[in-house]
C-alpha atoms as a PDB file:
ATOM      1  CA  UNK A   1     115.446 113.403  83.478  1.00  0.00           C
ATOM      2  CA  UNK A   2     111.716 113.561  83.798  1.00  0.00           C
ATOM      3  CA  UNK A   3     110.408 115.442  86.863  1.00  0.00           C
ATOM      4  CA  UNK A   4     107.924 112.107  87.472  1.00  0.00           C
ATOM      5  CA  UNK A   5     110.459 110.013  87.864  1.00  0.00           C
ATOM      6  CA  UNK A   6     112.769 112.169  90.011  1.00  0.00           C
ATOM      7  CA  UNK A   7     109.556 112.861  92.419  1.00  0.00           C
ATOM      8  CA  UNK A   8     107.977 109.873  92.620  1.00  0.00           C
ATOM      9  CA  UNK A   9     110.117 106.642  91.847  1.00  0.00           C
ATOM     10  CA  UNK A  10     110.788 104.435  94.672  1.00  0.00           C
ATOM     11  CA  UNK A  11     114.468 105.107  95.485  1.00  0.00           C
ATOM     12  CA  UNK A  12     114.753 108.828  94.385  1.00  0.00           C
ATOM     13  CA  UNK A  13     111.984 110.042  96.240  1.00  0.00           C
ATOM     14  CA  UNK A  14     113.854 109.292  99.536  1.00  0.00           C
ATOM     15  CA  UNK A  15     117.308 111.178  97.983  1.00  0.00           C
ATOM     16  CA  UNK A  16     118.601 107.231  97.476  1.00  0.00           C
ATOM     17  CA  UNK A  17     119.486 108.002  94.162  1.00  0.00           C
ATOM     18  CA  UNK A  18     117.501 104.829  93.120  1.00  0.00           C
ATOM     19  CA  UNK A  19     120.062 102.578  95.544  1.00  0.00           C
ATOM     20  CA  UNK A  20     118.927 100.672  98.529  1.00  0.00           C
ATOM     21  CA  UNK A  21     120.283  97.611 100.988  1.00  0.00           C
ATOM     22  CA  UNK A  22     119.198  94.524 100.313  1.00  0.00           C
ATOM     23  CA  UNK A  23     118.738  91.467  97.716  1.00  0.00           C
ATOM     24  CA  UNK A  24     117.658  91.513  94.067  1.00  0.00           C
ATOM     25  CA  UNK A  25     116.228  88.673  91.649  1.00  0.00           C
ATOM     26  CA  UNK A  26     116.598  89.327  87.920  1.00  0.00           C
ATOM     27  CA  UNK A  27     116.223  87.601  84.614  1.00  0.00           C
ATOM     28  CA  UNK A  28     114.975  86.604  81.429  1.00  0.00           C
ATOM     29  CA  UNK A  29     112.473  84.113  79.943  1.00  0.00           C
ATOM     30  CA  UNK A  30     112.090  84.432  76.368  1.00  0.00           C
ATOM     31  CA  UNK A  31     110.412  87.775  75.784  1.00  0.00           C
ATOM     32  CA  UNK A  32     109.459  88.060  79.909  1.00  0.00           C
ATOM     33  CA  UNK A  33     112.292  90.339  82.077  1.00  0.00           C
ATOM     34  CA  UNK A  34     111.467  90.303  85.571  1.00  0.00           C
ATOM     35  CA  UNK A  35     113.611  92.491  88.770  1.00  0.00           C
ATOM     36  CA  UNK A  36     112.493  91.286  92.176  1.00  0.00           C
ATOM     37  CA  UNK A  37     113.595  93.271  95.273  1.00  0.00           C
ATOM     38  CA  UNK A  38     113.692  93.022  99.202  1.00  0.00           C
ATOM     39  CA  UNK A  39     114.919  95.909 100.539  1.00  0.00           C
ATOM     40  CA  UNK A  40     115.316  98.124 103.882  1.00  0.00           C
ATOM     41  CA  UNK A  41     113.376 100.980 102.276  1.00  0.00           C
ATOM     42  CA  UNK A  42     115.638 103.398 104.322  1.00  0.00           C
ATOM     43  CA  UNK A  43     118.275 104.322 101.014  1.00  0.00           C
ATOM     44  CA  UNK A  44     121.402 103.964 100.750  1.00  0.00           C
ATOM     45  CA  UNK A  45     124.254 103.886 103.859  1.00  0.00           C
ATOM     46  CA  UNK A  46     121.351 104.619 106.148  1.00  0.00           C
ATOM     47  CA  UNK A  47     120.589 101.841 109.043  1.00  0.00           C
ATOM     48  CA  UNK A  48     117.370 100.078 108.782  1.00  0.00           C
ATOM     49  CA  UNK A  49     114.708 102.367 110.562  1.00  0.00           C
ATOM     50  CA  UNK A  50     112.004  99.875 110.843  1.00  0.00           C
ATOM     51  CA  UNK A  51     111.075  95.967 111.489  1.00  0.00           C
ATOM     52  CA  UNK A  52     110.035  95.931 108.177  1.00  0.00           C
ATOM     53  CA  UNK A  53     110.885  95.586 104.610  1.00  0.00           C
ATOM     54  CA  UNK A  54     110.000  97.122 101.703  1.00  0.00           C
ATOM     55  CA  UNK A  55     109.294  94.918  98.301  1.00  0.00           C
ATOM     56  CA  UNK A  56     109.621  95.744  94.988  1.00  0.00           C
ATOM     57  CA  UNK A  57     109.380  94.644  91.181  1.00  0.00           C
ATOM     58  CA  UNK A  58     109.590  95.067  87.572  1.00  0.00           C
ATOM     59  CA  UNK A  59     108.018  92.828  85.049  1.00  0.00           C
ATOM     60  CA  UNK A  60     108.659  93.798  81.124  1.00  0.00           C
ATOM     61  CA  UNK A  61     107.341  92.232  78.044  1.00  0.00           C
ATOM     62  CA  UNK A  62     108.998  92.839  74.767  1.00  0.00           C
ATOM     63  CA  UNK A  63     105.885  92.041  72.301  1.00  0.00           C
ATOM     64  CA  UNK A  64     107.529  92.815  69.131  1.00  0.00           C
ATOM     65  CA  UNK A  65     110.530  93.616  67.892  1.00  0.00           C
ATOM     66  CA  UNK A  66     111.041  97.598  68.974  1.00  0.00           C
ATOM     67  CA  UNK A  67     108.083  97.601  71.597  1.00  0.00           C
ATOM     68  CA  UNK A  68     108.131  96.853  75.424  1.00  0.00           C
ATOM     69  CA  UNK A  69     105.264  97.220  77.978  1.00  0.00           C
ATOM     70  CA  UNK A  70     105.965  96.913  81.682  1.00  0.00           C
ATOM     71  CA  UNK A  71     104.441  97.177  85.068  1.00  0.00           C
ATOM     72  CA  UNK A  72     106.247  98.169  88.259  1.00  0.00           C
ATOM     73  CA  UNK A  73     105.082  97.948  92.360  1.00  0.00           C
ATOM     74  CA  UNK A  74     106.786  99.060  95.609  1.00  0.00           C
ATOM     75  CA  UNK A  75     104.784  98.197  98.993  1.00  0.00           C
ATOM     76  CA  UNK A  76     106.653  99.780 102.262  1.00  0.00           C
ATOM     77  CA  UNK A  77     106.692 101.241 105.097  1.00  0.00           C
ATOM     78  CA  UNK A  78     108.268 104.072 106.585  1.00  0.00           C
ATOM     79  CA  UNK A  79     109.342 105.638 109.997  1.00  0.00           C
ATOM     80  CA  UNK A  80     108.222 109.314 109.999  1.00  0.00           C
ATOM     81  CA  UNK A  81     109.157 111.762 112.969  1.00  0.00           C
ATOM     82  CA  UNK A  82     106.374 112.653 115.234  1.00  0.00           C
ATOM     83  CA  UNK A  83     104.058 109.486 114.369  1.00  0.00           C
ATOM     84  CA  UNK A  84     104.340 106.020 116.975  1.00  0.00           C
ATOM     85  CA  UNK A  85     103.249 103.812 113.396  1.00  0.00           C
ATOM     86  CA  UNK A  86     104.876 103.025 110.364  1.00  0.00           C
ATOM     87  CA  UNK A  87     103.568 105.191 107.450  1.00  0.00           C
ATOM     88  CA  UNK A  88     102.598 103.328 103.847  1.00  0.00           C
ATOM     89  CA  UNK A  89     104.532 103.916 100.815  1.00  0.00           C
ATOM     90  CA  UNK A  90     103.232 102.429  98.148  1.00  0.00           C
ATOM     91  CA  UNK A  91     103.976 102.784  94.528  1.00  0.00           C
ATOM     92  CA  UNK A  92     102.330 101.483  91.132  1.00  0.00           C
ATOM     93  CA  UNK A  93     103.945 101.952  87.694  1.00  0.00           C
ATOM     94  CA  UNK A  94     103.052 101.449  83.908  1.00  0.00           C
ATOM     95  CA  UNK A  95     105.522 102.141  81.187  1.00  0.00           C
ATOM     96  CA  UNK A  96     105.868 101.572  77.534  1.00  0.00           C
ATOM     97  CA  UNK A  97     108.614 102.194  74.454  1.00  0.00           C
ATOM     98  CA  UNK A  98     108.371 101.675  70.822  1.00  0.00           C
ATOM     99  CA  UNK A  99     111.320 101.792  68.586  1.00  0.00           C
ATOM    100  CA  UNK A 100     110.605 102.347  64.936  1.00  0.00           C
ATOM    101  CA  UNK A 101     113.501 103.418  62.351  1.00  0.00           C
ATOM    102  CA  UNK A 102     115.023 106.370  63.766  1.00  0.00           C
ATOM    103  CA  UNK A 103     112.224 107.081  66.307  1.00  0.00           C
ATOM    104  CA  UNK A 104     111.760 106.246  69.985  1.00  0.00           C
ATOM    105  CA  UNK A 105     108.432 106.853  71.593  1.00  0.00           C
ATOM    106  CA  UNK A 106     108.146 106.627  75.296  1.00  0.00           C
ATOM    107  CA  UNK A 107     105.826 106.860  78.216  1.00  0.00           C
ATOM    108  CA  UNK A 108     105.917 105.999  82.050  1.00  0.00           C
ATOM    109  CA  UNK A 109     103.110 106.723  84.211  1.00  0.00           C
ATOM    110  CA  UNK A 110     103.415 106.533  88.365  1.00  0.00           C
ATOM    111  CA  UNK A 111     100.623 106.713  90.695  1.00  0.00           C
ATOM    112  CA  UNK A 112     102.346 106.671  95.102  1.00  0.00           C
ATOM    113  CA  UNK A 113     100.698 106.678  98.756  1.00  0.00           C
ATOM    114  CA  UNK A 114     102.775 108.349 101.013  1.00  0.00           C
ATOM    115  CA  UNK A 115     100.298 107.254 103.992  1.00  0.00           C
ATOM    116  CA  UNK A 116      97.358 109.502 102.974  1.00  0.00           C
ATOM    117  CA  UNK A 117      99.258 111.557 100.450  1.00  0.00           C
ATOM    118  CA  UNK A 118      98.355 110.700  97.161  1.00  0.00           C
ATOM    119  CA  UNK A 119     100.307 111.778  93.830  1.00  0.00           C
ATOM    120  CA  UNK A 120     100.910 110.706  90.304  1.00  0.00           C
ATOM    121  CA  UNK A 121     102.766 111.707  87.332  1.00  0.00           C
ATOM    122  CA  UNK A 122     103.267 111.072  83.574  1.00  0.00           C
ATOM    123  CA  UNK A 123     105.490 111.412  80.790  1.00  0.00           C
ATOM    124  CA  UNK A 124     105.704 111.481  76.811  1.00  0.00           C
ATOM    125  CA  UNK A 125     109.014 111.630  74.879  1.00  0.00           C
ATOM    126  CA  UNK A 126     109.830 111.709  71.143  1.00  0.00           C
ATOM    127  CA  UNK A 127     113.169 111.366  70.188  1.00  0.00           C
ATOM    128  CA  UNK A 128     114.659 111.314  66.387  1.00  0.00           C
ATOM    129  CA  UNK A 129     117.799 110.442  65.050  1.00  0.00           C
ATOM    130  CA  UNK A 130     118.763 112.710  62.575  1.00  0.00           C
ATOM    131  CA  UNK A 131     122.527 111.028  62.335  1.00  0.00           C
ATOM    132  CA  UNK A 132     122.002 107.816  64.254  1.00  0.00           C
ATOM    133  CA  UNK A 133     124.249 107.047  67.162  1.00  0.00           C
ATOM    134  CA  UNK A 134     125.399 110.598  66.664  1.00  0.00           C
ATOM    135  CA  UNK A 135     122.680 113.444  67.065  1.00  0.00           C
ATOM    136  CA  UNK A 136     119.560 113.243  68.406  1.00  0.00           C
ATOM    137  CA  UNK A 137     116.469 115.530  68.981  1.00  0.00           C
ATOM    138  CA  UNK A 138     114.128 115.090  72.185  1.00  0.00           C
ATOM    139  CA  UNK A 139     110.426 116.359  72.887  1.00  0.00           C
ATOM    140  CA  UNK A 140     108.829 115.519  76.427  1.00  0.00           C
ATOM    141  CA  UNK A 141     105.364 116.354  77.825  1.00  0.00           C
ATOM    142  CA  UNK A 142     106.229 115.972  82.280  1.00  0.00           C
ATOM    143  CA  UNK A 143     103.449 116.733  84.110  1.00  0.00           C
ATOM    144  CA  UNK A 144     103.246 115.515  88.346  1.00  0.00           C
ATOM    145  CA  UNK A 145     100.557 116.774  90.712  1.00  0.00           C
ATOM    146  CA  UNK A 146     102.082 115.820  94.358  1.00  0.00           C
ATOM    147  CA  UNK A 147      98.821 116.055  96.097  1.00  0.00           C
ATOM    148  CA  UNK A 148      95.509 114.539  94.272  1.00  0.00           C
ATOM    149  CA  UNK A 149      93.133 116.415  97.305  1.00  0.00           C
ATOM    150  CA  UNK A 150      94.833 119.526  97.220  1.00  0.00           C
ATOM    151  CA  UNK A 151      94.454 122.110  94.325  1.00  0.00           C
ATOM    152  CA  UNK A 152      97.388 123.847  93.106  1.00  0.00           C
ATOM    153  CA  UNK A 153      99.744 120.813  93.200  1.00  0.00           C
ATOM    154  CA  UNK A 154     100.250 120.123  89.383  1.00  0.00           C
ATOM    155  CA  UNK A 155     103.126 121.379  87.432  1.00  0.00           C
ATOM    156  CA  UNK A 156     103.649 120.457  83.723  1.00  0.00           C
ATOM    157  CA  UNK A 157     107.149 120.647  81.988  1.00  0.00           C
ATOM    158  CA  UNK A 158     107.748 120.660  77.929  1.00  0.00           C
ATOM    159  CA  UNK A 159     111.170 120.265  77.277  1.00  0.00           C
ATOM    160  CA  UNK A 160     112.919 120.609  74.402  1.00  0.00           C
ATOM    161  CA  UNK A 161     116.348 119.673  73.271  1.00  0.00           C
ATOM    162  CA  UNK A 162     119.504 117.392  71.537  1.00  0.00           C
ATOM    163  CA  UNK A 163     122.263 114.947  72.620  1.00  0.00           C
ATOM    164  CA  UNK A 164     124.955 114.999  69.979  1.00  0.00           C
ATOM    165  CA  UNK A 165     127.213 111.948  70.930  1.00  0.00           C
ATOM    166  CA  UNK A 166     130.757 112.944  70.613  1.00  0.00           C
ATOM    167  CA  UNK A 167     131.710 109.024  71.346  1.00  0.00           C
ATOM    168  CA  UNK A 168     130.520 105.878  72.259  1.00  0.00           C
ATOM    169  CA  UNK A 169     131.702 107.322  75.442  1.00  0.00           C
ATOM    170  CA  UNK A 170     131.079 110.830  75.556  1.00  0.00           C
ATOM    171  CA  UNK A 171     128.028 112.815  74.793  1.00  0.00           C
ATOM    172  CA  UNK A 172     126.940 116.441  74.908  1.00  0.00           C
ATOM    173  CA  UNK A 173     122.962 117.449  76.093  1.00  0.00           C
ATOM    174  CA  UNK A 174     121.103 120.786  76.063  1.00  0.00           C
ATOM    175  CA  UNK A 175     117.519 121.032  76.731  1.00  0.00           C
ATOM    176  CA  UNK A 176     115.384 123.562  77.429  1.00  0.00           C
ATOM    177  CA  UNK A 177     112.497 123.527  79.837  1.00  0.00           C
ATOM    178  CA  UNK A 178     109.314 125.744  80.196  1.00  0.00           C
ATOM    179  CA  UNK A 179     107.474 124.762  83.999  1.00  0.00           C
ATOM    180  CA  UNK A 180     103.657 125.771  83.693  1.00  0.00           C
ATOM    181  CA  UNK A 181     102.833 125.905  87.717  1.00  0.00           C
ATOM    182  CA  UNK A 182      99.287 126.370  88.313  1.00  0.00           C
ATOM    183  CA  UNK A 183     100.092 128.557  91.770  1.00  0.00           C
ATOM    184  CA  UNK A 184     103.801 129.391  91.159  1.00  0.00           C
ATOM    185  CA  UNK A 185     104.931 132.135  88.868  1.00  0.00           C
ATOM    186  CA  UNK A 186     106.046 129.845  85.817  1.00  0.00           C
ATOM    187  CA  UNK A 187     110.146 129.074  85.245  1.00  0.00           C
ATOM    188  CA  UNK A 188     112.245 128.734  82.199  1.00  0.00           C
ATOM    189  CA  UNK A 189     115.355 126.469  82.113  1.00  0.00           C
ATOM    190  CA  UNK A 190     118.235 126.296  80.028  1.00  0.00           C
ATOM    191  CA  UNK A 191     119.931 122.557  80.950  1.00  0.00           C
ATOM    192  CA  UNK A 192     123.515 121.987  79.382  1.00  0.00           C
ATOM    193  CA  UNK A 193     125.264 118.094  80.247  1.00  0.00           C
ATOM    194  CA  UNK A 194     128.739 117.294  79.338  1.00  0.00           C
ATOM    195  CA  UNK A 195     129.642 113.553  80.076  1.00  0.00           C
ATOM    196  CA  UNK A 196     133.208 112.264  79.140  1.00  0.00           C
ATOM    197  CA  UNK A 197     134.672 108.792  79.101  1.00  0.00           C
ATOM    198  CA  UNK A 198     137.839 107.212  78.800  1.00  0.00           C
END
């Protein structure tokens, strides 16, 4: 998963794992998809820590057959230790996908407030299906900077790797990861996924 969205995406920056209380409005109008949220903003099993409530929403076009564009918003607030105010938490999103043949070609960009913290993030990934629905080879460009007013806060991932689907079920993935840190000695990661189902 892309280090962007894992850092930055409302839901899974607060360890939610993308799950919050509250209600959700979704649907369809001919080549329009729209998510509308109204949420607690604290995550999952937590108790409301605030009087207010967060709001969120998704809005995708699919302007030709194998391409979607979207835009995506979360405006909050949040209770932070040590300050008598809620603190904003705001976050903007713009995303794309094309499907041609046996390639996919996606981006996501995500720009947050986290009161006067400012970050943003982007992706790139190629994917080709050599045996369609069967194996499949990735490329991704990752790069997040978690502080725009700070230097030293950017680290860019290129990943590398395959998912050879054993079933429609079950599916093995290996990637491998180079981190270029611009303070940080630089990492190397070798990421191996089994998932099985029945």
């Amino acid at each position: 998963r892309s280090q962007t969205v894992d850092l930055l995406a409302p839901g899974r920056d607060n360890a939610a794992t993308g799950r919050d209380q509250g209600v959700a409005l979704f649907g369809s109008y001919s080549i329009f998809e729209y998510n509308l949220g109204l949420l607690n903003g604290s995550g999952i099993n937590r108790k409301d820590d605030n009087d207010r409530k967060d709001f969120c929403g998704r809005f995708l076009l699919r302007a030709a057959p194998g391409l979607k564009a979207g835009f995506s918003l979360y405006l909050g607030k949040k209770l932070a230790v040590g300050f008598p105010t809620n603190l904003v938490r705001n976050k903007y999103g713009l995303e794309a996908s094309l499907t041609q043949g046996r390639f996919l070609l996606q981006a996501e960009y995500l720009r947050t407030t986290d009161d006067q913290q400012k970050k943003q993030g982007w992706y790139a990934l190629l994917a080709y299906s050599v045996k369609p629905e069967k194996f499949q080879l990735i490329g991704r460009l990752d790069t997040v900077n978690l502080d725009l007013s700070l230097p030293g806060q950017k680290t860019v991932v290129y990943t590398a790797g395959a998912n050879w689907f054993i079933t429609p079920k079950s599916k093995l993935q290996v990637n491998y990861e180079y981190h270029n840190r611009e303070v940080q000695p630089d990492a190397h990661a070798l990421l191996v996924q089994l998932q099985v189902g029945f």
